[in-house]
C-alpha atoms as a PDB file:
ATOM      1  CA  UNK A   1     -19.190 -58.441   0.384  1.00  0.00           C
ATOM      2  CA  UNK A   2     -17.842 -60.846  -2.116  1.00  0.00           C
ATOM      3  CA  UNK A   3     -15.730 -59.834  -4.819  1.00  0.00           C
ATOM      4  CA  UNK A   4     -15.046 -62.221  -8.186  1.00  0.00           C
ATOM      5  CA  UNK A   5     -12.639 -61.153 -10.504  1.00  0.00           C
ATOM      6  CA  UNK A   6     -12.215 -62.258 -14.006  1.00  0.00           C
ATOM      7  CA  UNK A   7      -8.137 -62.166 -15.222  1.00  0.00           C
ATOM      8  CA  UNK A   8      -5.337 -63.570 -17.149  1.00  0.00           C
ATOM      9  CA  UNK A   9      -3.223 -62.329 -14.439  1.00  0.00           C
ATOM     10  CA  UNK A  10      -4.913 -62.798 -10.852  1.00  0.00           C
ATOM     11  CA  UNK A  11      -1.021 -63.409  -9.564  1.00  0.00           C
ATOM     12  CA  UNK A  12      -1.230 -59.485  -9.553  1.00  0.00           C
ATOM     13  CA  UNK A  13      -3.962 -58.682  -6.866  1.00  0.00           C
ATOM     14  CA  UNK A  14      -2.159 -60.839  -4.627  1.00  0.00           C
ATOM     15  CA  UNK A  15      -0.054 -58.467  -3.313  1.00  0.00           C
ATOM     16  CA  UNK A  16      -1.419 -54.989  -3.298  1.00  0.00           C
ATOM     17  CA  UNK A  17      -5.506 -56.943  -1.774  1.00  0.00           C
ATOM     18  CA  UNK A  18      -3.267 -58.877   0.758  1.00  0.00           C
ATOM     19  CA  UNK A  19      -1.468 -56.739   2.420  1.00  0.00           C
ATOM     20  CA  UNK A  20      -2.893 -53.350   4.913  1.00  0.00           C
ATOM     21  CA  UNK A  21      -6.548 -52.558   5.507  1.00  0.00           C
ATOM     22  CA  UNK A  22      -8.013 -54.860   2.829  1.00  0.00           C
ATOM     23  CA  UNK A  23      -6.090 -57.861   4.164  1.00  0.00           C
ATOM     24  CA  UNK A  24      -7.446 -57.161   7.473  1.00  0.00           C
ATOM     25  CA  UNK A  25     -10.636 -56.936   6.011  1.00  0.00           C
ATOM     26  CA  UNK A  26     -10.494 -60.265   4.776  1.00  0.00           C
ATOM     27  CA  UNK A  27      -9.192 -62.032   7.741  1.00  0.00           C
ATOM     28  CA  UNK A  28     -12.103 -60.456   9.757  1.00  0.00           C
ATOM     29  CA  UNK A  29     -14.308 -61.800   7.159  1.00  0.00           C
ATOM     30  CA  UNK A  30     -15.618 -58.235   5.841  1.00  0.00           C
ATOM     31  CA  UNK A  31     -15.026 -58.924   2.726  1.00  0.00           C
ATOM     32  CA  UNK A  32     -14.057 -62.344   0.109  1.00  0.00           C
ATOM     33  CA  UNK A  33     -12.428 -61.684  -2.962  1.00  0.00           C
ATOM     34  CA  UNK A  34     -12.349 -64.636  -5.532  1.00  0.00           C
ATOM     35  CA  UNK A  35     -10.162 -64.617  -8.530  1.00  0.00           C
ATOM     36  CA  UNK A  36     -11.079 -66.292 -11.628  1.00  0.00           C
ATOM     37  CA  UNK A  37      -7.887 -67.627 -14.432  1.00  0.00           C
ATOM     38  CA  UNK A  38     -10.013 -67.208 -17.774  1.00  0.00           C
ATOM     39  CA  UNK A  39      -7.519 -68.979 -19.524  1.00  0.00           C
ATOM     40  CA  UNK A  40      -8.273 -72.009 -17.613  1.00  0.00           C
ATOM     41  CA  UNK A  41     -11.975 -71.357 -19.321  1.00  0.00           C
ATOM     42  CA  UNK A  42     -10.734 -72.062 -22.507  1.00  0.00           C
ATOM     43  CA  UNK A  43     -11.527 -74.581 -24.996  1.00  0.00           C
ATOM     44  CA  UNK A  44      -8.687 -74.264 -27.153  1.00  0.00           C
ATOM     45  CA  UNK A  45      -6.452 -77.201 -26.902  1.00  0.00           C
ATOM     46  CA  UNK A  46      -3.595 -74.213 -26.551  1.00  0.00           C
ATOM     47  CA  UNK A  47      -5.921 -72.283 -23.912  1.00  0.00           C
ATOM     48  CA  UNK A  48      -5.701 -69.371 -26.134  1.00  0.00           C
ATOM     49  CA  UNK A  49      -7.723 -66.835 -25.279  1.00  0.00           C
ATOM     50  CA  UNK A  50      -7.589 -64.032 -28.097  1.00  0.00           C
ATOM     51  CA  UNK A  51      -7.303 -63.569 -31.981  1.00  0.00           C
ATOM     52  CA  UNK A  52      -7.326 -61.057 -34.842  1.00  0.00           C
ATOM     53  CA  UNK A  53      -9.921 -58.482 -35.063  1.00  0.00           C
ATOM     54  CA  UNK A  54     -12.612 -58.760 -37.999  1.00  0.00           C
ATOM     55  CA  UNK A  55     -12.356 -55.911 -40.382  1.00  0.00           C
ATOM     56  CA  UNK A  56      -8.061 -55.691 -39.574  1.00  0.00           C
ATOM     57  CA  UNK A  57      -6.394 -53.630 -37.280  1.00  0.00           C
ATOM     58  CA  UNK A  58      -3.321 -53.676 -34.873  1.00  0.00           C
ATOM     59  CA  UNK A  59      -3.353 -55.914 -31.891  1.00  0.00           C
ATOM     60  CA  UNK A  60      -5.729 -58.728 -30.340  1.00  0.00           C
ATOM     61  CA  UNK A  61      -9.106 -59.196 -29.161  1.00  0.00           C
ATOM     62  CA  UNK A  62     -10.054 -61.807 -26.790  1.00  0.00           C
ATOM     63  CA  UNK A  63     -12.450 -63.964 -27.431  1.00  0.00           C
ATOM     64  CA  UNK A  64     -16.124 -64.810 -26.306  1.00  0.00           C
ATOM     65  CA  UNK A  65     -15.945 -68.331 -25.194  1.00  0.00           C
ATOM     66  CA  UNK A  66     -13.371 -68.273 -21.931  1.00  0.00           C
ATOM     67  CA  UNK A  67     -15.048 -65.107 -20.399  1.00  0.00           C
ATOM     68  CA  UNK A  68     -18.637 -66.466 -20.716  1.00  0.00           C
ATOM     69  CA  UNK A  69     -17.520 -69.810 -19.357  1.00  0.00           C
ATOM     70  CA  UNK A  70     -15.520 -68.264 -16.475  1.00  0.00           C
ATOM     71  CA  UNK A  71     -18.998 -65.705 -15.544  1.00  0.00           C
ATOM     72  CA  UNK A  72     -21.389 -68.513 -15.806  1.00  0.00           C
ATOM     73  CA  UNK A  73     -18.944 -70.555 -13.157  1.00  0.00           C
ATOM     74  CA  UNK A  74     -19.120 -67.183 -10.764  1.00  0.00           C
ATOM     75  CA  UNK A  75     -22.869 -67.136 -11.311  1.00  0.00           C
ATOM     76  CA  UNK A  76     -22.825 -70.634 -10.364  1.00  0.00           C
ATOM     77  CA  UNK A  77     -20.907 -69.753  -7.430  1.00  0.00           C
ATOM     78  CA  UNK A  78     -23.557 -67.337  -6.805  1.00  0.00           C
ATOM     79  CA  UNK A  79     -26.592 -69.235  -6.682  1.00  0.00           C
ATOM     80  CA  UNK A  80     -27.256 -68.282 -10.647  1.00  0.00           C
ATOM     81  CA  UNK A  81     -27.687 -64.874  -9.146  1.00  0.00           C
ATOM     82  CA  UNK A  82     -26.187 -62.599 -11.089  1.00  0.00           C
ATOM     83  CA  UNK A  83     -24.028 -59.487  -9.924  1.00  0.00           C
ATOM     84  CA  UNK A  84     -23.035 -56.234 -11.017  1.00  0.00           C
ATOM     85  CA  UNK A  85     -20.245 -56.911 -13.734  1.00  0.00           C
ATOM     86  CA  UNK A  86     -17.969 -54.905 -14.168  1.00  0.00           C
ATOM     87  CA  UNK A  87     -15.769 -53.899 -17.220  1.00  0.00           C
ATOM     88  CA  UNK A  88     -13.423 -51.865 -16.631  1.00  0.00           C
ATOM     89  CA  UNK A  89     -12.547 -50.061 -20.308  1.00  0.00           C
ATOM     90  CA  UNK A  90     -11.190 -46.423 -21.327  1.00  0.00           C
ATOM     91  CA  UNK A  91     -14.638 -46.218 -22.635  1.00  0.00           C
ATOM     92  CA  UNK A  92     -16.419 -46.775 -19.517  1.00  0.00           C
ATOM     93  CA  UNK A  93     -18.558 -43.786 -17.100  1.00  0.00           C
ATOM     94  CA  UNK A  94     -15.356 -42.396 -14.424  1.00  0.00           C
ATOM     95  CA  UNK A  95     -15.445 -44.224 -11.229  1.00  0.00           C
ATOM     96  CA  UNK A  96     -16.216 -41.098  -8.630  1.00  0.00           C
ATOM     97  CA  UNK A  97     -16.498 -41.678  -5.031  1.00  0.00           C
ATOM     98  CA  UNK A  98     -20.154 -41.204  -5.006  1.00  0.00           C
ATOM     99  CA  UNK A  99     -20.031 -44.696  -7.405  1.00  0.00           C
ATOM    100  CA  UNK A 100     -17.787 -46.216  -4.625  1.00  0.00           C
ATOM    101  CA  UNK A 101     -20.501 -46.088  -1.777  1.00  0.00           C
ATOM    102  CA  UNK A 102     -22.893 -47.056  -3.929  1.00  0.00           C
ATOM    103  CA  UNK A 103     -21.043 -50.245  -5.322  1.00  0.00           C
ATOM    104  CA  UNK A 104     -19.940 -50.557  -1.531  1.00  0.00           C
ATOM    105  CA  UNK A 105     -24.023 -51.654  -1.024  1.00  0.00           C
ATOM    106  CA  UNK A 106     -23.845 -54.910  -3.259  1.00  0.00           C
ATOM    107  CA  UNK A 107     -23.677 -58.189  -1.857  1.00  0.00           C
ATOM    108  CA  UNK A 108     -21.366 -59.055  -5.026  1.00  0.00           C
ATOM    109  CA  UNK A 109     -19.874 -57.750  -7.283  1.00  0.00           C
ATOM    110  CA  UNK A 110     -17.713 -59.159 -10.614  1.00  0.00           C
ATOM    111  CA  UNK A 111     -15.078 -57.254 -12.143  1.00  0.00           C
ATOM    112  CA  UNK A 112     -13.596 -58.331 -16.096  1.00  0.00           C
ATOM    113  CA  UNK A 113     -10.307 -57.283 -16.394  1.00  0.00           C
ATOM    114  CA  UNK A 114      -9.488 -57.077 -20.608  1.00  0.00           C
ATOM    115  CA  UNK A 115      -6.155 -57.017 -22.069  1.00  0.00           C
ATOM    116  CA  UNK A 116      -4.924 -56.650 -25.407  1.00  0.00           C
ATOM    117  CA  UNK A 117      -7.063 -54.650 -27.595  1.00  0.00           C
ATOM    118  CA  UNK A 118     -10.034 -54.944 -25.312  1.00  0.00           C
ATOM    119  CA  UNK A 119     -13.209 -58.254 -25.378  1.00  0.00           C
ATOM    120  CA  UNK A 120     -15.648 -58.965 -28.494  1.00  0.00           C
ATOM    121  CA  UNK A 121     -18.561 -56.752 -27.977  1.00  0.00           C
ATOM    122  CA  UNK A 122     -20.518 -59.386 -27.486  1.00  0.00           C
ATOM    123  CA  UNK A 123     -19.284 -60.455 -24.096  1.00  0.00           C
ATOM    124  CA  UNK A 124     -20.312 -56.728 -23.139  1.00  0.00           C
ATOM    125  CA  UNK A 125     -23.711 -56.985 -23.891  1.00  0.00           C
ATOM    126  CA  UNK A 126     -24.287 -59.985 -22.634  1.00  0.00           C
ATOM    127  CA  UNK A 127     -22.552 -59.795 -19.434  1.00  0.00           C
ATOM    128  CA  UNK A 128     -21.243 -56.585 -18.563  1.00  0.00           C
ATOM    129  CA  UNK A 129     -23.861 -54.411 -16.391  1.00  0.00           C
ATOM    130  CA  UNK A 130     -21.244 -51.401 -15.758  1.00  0.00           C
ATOM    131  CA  UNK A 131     -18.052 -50.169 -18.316  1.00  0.00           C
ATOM    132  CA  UNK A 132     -16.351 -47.906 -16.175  1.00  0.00           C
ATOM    133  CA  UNK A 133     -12.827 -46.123 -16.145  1.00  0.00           C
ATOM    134  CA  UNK A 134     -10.614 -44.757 -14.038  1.00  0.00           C
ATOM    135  CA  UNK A 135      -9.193 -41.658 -16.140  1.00  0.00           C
ATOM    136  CA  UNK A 136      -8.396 -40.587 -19.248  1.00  0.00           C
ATOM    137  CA  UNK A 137      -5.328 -42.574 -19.830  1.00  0.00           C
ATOM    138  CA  UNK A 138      -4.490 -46.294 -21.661  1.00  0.00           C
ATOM    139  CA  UNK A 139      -2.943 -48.876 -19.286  1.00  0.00           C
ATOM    140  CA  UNK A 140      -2.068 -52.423 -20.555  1.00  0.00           C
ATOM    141  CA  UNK A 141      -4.623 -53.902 -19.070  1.00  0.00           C
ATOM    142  CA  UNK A 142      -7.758 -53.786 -16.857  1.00  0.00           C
ATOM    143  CA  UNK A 143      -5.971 -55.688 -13.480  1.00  0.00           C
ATOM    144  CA  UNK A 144      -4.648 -51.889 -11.894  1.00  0.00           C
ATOM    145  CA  UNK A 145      -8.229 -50.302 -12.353  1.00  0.00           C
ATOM    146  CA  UNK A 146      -9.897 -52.985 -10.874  1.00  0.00           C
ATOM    147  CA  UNK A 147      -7.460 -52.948  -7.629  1.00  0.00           C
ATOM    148  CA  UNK A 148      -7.928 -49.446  -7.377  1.00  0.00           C
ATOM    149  CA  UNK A 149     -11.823 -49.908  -7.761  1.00  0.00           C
ATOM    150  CA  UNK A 150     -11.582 -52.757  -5.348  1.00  0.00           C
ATOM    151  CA  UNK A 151     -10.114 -50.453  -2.509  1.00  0.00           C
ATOM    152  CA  UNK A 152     -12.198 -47.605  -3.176  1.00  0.00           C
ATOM    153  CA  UNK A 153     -15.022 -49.839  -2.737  1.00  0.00           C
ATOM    154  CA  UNK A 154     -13.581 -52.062   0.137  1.00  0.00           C
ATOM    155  CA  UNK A 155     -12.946 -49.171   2.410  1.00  0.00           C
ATOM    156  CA  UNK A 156     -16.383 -48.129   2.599  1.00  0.00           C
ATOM    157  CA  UNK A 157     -18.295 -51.530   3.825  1.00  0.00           C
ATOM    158  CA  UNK A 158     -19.076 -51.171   7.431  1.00  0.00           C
ATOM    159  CA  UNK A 159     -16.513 -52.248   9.950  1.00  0.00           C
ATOM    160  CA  UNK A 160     -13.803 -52.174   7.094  1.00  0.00           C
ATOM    161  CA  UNK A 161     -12.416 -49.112   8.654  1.00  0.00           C
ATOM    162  CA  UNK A 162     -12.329 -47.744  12.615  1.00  0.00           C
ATOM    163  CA  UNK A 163     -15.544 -45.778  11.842  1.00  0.00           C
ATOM    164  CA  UNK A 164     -17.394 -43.595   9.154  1.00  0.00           C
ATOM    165  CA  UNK A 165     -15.108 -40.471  10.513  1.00  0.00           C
ATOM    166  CA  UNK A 166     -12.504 -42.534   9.213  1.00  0.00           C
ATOM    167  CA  UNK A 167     -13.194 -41.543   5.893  1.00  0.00           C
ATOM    168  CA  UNK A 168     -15.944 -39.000   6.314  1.00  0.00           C
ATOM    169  CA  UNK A 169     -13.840 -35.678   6.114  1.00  0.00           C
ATOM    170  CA  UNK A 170     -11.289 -37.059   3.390  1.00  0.00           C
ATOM    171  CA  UNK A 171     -10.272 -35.601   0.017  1.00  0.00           C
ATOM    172  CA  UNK A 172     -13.289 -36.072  -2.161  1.00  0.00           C
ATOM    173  CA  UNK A 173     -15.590 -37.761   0.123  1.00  0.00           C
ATOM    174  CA  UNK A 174     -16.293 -34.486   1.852  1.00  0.00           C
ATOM    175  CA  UNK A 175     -16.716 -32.264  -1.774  1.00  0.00           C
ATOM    176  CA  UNK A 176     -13.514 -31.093  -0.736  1.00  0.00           C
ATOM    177  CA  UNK A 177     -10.071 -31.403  -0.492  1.00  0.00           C
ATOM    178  CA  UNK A 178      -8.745 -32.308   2.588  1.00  0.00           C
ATOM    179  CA  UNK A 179      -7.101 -30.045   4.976  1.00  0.00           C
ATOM    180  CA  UNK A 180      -2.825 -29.905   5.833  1.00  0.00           C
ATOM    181  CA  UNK A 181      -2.439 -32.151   8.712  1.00  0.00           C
ATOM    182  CA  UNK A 182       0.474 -32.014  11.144  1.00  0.00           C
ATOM    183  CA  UNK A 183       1.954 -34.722  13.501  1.00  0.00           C
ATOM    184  CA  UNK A 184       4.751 -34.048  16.078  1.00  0.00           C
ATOM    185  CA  UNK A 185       7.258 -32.926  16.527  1.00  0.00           C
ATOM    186  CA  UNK A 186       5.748 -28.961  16.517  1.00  0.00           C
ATOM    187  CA  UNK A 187       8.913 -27.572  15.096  1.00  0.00           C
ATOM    188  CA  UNK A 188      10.856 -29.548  12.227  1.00  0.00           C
ATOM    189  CA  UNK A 189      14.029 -28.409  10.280  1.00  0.00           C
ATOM    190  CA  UNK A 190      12.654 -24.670  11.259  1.00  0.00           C
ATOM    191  CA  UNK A 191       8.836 -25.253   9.973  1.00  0.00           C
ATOM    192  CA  UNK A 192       6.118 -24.941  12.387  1.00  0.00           C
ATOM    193  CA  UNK A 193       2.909 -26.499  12.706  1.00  0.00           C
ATOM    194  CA  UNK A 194       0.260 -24.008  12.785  1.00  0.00           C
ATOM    195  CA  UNK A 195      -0.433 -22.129  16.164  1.00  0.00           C
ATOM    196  CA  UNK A 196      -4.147 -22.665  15.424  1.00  0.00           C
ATOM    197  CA  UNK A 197      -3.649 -26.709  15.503  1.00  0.00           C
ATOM    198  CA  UNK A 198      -1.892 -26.625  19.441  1.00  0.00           C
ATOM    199  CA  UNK A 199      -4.254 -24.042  20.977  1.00  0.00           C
ATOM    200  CA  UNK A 200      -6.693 -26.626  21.678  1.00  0.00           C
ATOM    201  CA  UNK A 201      -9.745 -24.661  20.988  1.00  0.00           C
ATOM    202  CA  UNK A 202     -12.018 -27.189  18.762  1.00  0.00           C
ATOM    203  CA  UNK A 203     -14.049 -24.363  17.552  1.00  0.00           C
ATOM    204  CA  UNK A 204     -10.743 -22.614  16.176  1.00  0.00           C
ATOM    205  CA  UNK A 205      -9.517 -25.691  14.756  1.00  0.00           C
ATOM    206  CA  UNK A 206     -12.686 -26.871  12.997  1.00  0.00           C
ATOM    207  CA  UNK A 207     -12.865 -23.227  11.454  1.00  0.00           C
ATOM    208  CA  UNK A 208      -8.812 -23.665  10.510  1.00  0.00           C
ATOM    209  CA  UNK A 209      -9.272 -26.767   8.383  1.00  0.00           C
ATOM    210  CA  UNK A 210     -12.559 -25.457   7.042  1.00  0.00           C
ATOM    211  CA  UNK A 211     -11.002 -22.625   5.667  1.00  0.00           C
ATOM    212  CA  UNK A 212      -8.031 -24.491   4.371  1.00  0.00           C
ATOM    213  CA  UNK A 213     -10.122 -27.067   2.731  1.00  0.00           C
ATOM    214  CA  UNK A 214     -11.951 -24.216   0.585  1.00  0.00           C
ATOM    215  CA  UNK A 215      -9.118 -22.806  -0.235  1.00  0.00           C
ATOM    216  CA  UNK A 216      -6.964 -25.496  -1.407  1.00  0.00           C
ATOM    217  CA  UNK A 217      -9.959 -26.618  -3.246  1.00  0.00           C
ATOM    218  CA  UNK A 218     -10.363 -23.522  -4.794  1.00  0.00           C
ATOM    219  CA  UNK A 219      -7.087 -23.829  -5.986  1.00  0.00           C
ATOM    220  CA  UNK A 220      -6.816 -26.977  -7.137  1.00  0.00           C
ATOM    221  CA  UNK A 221      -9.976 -28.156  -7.805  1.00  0.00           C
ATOM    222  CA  UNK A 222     -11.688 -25.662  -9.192  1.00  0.00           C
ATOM    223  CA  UNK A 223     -14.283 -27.930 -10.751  1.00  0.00           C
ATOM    224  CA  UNK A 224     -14.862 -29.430  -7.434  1.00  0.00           C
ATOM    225  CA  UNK A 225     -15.329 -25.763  -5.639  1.00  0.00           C
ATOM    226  CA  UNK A 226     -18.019 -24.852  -8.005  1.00  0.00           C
ATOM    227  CA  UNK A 227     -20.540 -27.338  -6.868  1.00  0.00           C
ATOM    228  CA  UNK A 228     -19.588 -26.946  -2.859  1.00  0.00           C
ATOM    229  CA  UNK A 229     -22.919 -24.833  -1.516  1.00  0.00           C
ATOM    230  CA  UNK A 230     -21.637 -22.037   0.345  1.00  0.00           C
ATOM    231  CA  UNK A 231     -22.598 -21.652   4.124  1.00  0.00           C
ATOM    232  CA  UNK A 232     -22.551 -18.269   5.537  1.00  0.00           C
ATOM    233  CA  UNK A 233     -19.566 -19.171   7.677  1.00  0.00           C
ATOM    234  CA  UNK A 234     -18.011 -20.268   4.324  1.00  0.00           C
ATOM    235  CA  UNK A 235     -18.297 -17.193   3.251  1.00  0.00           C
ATOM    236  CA  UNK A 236     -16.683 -15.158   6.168  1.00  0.00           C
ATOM    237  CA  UNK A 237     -13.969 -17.411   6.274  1.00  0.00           C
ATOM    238  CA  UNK A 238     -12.867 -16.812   2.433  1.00  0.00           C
ATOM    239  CA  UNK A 239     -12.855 -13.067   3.080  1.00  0.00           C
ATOM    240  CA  UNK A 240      -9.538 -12.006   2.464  1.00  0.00           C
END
């Protein structure tokens, strides 16, 4: 997959996308990422790349001109074929895992990081394909959504991880939350790892973190639990 990213501020995916599993990814050639400086877009003799809203109002919008110039250099990049773009705004559908493998299936994909006050709604309708956000909270820009989208997404390309088991039963992924897991040593600072886990009957086990995954989902994730379909076996194991 190859990944283009629109910023004032690419200096900040360098660390978090080149470091761990997504740095391997790109060494073993998985997965390109591409950053794009819009400010070097810009025609303004001062490269500035925002200005005061029509109609008033606090803050700054940035401008048409950079953005289009930077997407139309990615499409070039492309071929003139143009990817998924993505926008990633407050105002935007919330990026689920379900969006992440299906993202994960593009060839490319383009993310526009704003700042300030956001872009001129015309550079979303003429570019954007997909406004999406990450919760229901303001950050000061759109550089930490798009790393987080970019790993969510990375993760799931084949051969980016060991194998699909890798992320198969994981929080979410599954429709549940994950179950406790335990590492040596058995006994730590008087707390012991469940009897169930060192028996080494798989049958026991699988049953164990079943039945902790419904009920810490349950729990916590209520709105999660209400759209897991029940199997029989579910059903015995949430008996009290």
């Amino acid at each position: 997959m190859k990944i283009h990213v629109m910023t004032l501020f690419p200096e900040m995916f360098y660390g978090p996308l080149g470091s761990s599993i997504i740095k391997r990814a790109q060494e073993d050639q998985k997965l390109t990422i591409d950053y794009y400086q819009i400010r070097d877009y810009s025609t303004n003799k001062h490269q500035k790349v925002d200005d005061y809203p029509y109609g008033g109002g606090s803050g700054m919008v940035m401008t048409p001109q950079p953005i289009v110039d930077a997407y139309r250099e990615v499409v070039n990049q492309t071929g003139n074929k143009k990817p998924r773009t993505i926008y990633l705004s407050p105002k935007g559908k919330m990026f689920t895992q379900d969006m992440a493998m299906e993202l994960s299936q593009e060839e490319e994909l383009i993310f526009l990081c704003g700042h300030y006050e956001g872009v001129d709604q015309r550079v979303i309708d003429e570019i954007v394909t997909d406004e999406i956000s990450i919760g229901d909270y303001v950050l000061t820009g759109g550089e930490l959504p798009a790393m987080v989208m970019i790993d969510a997404v990375s993760r799931m390309i084949p051969g980016v991880l060991s194998s699909p088991e890798a992320y198969e039963e994981e929080s979410i992924h599954s429709g549940l939350l994950e179950y406790p897991q335990y590492t040596r040593p058995p006994s730590f600072e008087g707390k012991e790892v469940p009897k169930v886990l060192l028996s080494g009957d798989h049958e026991k086990i699988r049953k164990w973190r079943r039945k902790e995954a419904l009920l810490l989902t349950k729990k916590r994730r209520p709105d999660l639990f209400e759209k897991v379909i029940l199997s029989k076996e579910d059903y015995k194991l949430l008996k009290p």
